[in-house]
C-alpha atoms as a PDB file:
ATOM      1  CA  UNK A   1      47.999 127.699  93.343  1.00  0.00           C
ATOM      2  CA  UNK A   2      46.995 129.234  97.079  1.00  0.00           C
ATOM      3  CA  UNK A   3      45.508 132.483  97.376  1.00  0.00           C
ATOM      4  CA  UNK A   4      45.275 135.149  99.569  1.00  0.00           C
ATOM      5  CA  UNK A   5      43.250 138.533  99.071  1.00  0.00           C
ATOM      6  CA  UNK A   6      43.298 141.679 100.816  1.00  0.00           C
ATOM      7  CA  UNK A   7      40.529 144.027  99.773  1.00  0.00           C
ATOM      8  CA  UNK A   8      42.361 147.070 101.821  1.00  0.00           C
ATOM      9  CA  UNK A   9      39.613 148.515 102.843  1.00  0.00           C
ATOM     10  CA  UNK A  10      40.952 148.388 106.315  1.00  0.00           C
ATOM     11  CA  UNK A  11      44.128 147.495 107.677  1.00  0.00           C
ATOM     12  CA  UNK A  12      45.149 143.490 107.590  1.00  0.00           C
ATOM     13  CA  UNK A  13      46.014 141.766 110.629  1.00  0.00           C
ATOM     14  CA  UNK A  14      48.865 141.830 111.824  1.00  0.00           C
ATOM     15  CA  UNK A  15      50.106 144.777 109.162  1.00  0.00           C
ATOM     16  CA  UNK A  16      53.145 146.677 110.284  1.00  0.00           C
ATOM     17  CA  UNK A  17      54.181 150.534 109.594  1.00  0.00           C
ATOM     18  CA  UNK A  18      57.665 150.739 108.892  1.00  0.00           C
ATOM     19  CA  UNK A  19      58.343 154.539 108.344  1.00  0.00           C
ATOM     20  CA  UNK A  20      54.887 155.356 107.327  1.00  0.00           C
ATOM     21  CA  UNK A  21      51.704 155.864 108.195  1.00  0.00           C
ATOM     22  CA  UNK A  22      48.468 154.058 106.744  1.00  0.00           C
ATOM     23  CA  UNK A  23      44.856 154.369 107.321  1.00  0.00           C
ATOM     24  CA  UNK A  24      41.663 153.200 105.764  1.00  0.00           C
ATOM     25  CA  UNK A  25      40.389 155.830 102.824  1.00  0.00           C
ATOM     26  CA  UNK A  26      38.244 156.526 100.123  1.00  0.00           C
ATOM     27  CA  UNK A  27      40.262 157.360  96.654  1.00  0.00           C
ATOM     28  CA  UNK A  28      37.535 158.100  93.692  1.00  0.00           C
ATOM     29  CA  UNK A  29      34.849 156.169  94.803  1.00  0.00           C
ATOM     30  CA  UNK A  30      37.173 153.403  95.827  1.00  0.00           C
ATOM     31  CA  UNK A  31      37.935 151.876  99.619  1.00  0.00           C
ATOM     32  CA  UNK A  32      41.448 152.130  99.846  1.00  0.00           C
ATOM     33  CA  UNK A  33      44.619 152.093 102.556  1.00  0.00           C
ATOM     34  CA  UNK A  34      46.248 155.314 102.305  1.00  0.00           C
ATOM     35  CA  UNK A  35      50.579 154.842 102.771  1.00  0.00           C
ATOM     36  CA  UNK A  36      52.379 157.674 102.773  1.00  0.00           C
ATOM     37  CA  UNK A  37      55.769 158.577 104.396  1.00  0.00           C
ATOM     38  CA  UNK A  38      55.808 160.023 108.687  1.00  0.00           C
ATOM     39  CA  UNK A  39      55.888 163.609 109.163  1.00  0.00           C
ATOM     40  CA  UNK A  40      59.352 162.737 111.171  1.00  0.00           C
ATOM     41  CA  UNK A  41      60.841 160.928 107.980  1.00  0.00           C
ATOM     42  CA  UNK A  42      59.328 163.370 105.856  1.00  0.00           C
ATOM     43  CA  UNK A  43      61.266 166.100 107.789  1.00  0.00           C
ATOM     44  CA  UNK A  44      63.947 164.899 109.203  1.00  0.00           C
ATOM     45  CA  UNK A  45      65.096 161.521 107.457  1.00  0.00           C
ATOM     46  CA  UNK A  46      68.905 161.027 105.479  1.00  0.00           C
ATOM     47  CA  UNK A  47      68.742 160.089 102.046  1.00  0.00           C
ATOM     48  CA  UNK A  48      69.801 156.834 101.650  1.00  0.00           C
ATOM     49  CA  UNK A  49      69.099 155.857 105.238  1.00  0.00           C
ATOM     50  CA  UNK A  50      65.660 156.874 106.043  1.00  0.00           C
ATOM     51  CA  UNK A  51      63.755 156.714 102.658  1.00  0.00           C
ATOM     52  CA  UNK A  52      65.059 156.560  99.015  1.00  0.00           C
ATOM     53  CA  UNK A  53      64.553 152.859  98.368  1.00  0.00           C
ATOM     54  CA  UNK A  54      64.638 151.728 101.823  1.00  0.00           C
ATOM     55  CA  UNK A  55      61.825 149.889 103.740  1.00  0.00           C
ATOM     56  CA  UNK A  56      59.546 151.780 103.927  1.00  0.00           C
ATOM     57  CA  UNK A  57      56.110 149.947 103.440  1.00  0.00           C
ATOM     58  CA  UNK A  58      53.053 148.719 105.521  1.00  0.00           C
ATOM     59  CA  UNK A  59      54.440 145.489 105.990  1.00  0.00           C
ATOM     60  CA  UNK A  60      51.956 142.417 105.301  1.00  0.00           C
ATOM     61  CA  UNK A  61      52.205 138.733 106.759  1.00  0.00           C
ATOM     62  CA  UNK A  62      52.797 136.781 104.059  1.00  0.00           C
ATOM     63  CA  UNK A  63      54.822 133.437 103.677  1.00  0.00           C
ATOM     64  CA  UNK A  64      55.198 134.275  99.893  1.00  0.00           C
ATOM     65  CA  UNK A  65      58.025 132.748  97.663  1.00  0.00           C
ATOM     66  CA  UNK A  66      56.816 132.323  93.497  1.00  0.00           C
ATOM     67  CA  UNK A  67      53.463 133.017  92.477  1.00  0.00           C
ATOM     68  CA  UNK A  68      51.987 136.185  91.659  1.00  0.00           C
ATOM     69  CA  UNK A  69      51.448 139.759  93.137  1.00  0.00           C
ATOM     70  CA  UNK A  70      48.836 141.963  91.989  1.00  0.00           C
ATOM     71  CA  UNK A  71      47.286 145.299  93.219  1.00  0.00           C
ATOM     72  CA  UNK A  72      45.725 148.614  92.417  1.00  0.00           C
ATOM     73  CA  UNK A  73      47.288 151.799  92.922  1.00  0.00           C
ATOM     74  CA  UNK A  74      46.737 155.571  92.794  1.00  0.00           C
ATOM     75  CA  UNK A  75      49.314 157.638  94.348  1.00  0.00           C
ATOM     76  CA  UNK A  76      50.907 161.558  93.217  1.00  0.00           C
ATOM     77  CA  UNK A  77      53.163 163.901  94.507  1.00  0.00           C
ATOM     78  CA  UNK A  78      52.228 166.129  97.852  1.00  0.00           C
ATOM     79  CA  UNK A  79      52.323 169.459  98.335  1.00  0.00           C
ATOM     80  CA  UNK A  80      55.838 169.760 100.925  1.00  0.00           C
ATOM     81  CA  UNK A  81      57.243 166.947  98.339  1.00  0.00           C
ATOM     82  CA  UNK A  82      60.659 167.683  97.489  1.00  0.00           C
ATOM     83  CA  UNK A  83      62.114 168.071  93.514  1.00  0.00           C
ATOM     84  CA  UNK A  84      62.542 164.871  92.857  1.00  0.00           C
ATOM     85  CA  UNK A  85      59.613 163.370  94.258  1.00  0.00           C
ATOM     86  CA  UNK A  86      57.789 161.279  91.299  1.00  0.00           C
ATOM     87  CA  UNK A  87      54.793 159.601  93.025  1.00  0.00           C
ATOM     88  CA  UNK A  88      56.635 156.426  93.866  1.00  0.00           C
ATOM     89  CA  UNK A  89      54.722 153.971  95.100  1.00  0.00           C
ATOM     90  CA  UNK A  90      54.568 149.988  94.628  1.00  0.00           C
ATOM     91  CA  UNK A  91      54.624 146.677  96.250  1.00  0.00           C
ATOM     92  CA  UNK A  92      57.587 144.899  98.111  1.00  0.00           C
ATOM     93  CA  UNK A  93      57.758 141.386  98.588  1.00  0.00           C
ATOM     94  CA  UNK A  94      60.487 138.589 100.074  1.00  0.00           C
ATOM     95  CA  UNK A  95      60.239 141.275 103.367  1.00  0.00           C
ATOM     96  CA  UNK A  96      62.364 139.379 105.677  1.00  0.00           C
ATOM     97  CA  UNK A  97      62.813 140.073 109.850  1.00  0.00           C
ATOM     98  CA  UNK A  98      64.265 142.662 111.780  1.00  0.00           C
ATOM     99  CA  UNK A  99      64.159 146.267 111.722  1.00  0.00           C
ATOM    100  CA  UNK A 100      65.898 146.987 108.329  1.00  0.00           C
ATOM    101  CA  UNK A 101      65.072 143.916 106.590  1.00  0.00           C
ATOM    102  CA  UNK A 102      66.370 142.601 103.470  1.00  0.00           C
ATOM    103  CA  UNK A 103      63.454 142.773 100.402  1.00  0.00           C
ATOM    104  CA  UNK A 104      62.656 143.072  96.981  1.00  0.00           C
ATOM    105  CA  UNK A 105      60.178 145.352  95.163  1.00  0.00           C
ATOM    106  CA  UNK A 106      58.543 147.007  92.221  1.00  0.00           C
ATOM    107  CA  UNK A 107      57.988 150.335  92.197  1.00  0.00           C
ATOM    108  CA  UNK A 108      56.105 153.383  89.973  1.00  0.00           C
ATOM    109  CA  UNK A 109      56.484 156.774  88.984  1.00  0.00           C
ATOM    110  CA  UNK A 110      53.648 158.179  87.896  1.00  0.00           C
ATOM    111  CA  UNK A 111      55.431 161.768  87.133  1.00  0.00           C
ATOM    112  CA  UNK A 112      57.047 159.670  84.584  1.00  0.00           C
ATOM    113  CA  UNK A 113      54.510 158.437  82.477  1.00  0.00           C
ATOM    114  CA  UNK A 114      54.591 158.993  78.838  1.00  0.00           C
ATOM    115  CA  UNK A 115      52.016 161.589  78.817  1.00  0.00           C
ATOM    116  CA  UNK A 116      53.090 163.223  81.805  1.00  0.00           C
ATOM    117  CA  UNK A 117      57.221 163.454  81.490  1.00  0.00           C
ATOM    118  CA  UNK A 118      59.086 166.022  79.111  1.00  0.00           C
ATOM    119  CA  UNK A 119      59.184 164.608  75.455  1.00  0.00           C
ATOM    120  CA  UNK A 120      62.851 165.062  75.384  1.00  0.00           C
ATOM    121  CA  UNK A 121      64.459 163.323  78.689  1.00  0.00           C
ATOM    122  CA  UNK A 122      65.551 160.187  80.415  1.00  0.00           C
ATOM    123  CA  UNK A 123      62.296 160.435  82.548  1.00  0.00           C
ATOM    124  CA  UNK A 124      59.707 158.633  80.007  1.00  0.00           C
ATOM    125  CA  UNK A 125      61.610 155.218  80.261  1.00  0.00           C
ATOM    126  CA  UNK A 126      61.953 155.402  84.470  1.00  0.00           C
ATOM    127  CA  UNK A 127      57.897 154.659  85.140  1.00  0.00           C
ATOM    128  CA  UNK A 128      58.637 151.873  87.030  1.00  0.00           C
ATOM    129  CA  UNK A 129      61.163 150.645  88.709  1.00  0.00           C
ATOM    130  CA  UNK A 130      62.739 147.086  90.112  1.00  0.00           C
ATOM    131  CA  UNK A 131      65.163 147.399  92.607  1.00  0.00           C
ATOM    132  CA  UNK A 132      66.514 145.365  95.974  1.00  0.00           C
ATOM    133  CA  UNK A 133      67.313 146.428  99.087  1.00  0.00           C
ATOM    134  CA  UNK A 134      69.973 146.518 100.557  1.00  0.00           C
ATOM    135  CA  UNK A 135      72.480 146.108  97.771  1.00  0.00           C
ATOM    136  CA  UNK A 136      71.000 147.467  94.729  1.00  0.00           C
ATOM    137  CA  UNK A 137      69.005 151.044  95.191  1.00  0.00           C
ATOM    138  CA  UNK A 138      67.739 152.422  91.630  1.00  0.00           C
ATOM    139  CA  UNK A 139      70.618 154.798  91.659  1.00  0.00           C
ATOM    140  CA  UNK A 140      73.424 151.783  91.550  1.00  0.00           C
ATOM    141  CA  UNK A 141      71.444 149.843  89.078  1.00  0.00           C
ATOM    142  CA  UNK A 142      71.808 152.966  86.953  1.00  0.00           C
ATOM    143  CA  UNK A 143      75.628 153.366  87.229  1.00  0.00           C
ATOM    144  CA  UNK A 144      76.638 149.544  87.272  1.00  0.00           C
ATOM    145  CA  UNK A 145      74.004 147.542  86.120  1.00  0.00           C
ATOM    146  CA  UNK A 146      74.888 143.599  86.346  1.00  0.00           C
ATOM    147  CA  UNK A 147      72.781 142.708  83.718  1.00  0.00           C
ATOM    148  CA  UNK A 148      69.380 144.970  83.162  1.00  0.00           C
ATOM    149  CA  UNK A 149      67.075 146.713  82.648  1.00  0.00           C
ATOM    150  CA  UNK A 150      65.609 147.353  85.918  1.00  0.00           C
ATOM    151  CA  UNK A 151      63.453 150.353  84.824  1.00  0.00           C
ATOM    152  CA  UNK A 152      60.907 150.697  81.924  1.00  0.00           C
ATOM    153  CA  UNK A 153      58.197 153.302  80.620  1.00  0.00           C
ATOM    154  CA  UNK A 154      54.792 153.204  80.636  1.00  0.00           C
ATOM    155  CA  UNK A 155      51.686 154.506  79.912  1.00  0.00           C
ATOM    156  CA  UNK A 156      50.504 155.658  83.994  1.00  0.00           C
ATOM    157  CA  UNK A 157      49.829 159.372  85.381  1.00  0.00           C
ATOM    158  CA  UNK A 158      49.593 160.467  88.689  1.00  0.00           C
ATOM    159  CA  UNK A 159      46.192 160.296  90.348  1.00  0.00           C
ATOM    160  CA  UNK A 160      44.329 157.280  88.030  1.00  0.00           C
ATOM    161  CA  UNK A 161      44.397 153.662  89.092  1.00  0.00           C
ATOM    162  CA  UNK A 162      47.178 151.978  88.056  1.00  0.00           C
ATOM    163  CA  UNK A 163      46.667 147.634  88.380  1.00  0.00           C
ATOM    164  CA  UNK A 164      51.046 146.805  89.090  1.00  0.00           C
ATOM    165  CA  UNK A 165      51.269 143.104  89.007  1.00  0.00           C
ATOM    166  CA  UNK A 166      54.571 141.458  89.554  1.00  0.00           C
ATOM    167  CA  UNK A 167      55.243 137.240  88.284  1.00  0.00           C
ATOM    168  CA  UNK A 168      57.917 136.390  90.656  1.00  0.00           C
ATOM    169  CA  UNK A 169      59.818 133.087  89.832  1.00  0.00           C
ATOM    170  CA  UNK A 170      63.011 131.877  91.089  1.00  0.00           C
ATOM    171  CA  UNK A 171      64.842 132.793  88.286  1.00  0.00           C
ATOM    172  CA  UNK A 172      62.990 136.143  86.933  1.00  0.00           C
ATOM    173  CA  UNK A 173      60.506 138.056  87.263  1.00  0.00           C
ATOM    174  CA  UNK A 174      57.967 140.352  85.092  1.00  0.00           C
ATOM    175  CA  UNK A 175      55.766 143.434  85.533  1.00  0.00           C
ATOM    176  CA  UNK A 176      52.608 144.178  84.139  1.00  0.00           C
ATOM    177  CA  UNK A 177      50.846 147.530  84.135  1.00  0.00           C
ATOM    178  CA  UNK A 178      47.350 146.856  83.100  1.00  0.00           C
ATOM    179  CA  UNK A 179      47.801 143.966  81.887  1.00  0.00           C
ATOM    180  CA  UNK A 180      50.309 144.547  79.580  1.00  0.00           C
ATOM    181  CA  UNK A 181      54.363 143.667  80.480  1.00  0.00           C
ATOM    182  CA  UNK A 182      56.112 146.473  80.707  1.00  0.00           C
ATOM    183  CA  UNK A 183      59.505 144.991  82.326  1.00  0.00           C
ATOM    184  CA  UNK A 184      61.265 141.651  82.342  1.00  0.00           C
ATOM    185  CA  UNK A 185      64.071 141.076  84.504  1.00  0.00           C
ATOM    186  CA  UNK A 186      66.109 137.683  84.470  1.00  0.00           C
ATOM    187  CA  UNK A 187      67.913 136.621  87.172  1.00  0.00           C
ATOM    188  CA  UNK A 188      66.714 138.884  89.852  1.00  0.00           C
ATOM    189  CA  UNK A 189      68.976 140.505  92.357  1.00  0.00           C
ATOM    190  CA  UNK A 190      68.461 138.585  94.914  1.00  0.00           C
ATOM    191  CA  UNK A 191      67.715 134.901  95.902  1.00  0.00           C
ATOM    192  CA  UNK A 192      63.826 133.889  96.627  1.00  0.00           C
ATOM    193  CA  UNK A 193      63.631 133.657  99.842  1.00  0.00           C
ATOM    194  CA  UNK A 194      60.195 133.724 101.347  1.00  0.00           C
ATOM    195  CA  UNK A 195      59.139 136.474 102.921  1.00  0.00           C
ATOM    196  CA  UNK A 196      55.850 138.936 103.811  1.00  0.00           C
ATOM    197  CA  UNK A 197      54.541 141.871 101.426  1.00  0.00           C
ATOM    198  CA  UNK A 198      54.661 145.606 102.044  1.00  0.00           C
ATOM    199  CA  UNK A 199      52.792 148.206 100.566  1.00  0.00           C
ATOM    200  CA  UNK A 200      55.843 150.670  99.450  1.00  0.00           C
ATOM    201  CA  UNK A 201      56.638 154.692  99.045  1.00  0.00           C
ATOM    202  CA  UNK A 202      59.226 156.890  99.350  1.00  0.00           C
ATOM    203  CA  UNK A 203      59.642 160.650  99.807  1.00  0.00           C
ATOM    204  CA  UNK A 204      56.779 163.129  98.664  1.00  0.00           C
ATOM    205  CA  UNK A 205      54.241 160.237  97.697  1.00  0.00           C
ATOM    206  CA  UNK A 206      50.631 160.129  98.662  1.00  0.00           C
ATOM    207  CA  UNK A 207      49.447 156.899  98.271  1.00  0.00           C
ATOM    208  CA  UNK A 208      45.927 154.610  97.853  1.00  0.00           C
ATOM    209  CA  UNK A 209      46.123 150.923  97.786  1.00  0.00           C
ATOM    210  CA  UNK A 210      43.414 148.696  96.965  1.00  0.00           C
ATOM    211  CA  UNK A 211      42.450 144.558  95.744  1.00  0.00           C
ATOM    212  CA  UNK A 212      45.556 143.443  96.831  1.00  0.00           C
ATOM    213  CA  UNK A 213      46.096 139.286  95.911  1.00  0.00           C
ATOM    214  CA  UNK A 214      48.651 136.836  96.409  1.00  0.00           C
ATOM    215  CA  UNK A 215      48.951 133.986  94.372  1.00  0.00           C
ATOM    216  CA  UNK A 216      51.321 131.313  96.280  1.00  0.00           C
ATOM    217  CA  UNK A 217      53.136 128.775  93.737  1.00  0.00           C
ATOM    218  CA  UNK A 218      52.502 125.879  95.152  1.00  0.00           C
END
């Protein structure tokens, strides 16, 4: 097994900022990268077209295929967020070329966790989130799912540390929230096809990201 770390504590080489901006930060007491969407998609961006499970990430060279993803997160809702906004924030991976590239990623919702949503709703199993772009957004997998789940609960809150590692292998994949598997999803939705990572959120999400590591299968 190959790998390749990323401490975040400033931007990798070569990173790119697709709909978002990123900086180096400090996030309690930790060096971080904070992601979160551009005033102008913020604004003025079309659900469905400009964020909402599109890619929007600080895009990472990577030649990754199978292996393992892991990295630390901390990320809650801003203050001009809109309704729906749950804190989403995660890690895509098989990032392919081109301006609106084809990818694959894992997602959280902090504003979901168990002892954060309401006792009586949908909400407390939809903490995190599998999903691939650009066929299958969160809100198709909901209303014809092939063969799921693609969402789970867990036990996360906005503004703590969360460790999200994803086990990518050609024919599933699993998610672990500190250390413990929250989600396993066999076949995927897409075919492996190696790719770069991004550092992922969507609408109304401040992010930190920190410890990022790559584990290539070789």
């Amino acid at each position: 097994m190959r790998t390749t770390s990323h401490d975040l504590a400033q931007l990798p080489e070569g990173a790119i900022a697709r709909s978002v901006s990123a900086a180096p930060a400090e996030f309690d007491g930790r060096p971080a990268i904070r992601v979160t969407l551009t005033d102008h998609v913020t604004n003025h961006g079309i659900p469905g077209v400009d964020f909402i499970d599109q890619p929007t990430f600080l895009q990472i060279p990577a030649d990754f295929l199978t292996g393992r993803l892991r990295v630390n997160i901390a990320s809650g809702v801003r203050s001009d967020a809109p309704e729906l906004a749950r804190g989403f924030a995660g890690i895509a991976y098989h990032v392919g070329a081109g301006e609106k590239p084809d990818f694959e990623a894992v997602y959280l919702r902090p504003a979901n966790g168990w002892s954060v949503a309401p006792l009586d709703g949908p909400r407390r199993h939809r903490a995190v989130q599998y999903f691939a772009y650009p066929d299958w957004p969160f809100s198709r997998l909901r209303e014809e799912p092939p063969k799921g789940p693609y969402e789970a609960g867990a036990d996360i809150r906005p503004g703590s540390w969360i460790q999200l590692t994803v086990t990518v292998r050609a024919d599933s994949l699993s998610v672990d929230i500190d250390e413990r598997t929250v989600l396993d999803v066999a076949p995927p939705l897409a075919a492996p096809t190696a790719g770069s990572i991004g550092l992922f959120v969507d609408i109304g999400t401040d992010a930190y990201f920190s410890d990022l590591t790559i584990d290539h299968d070789d």
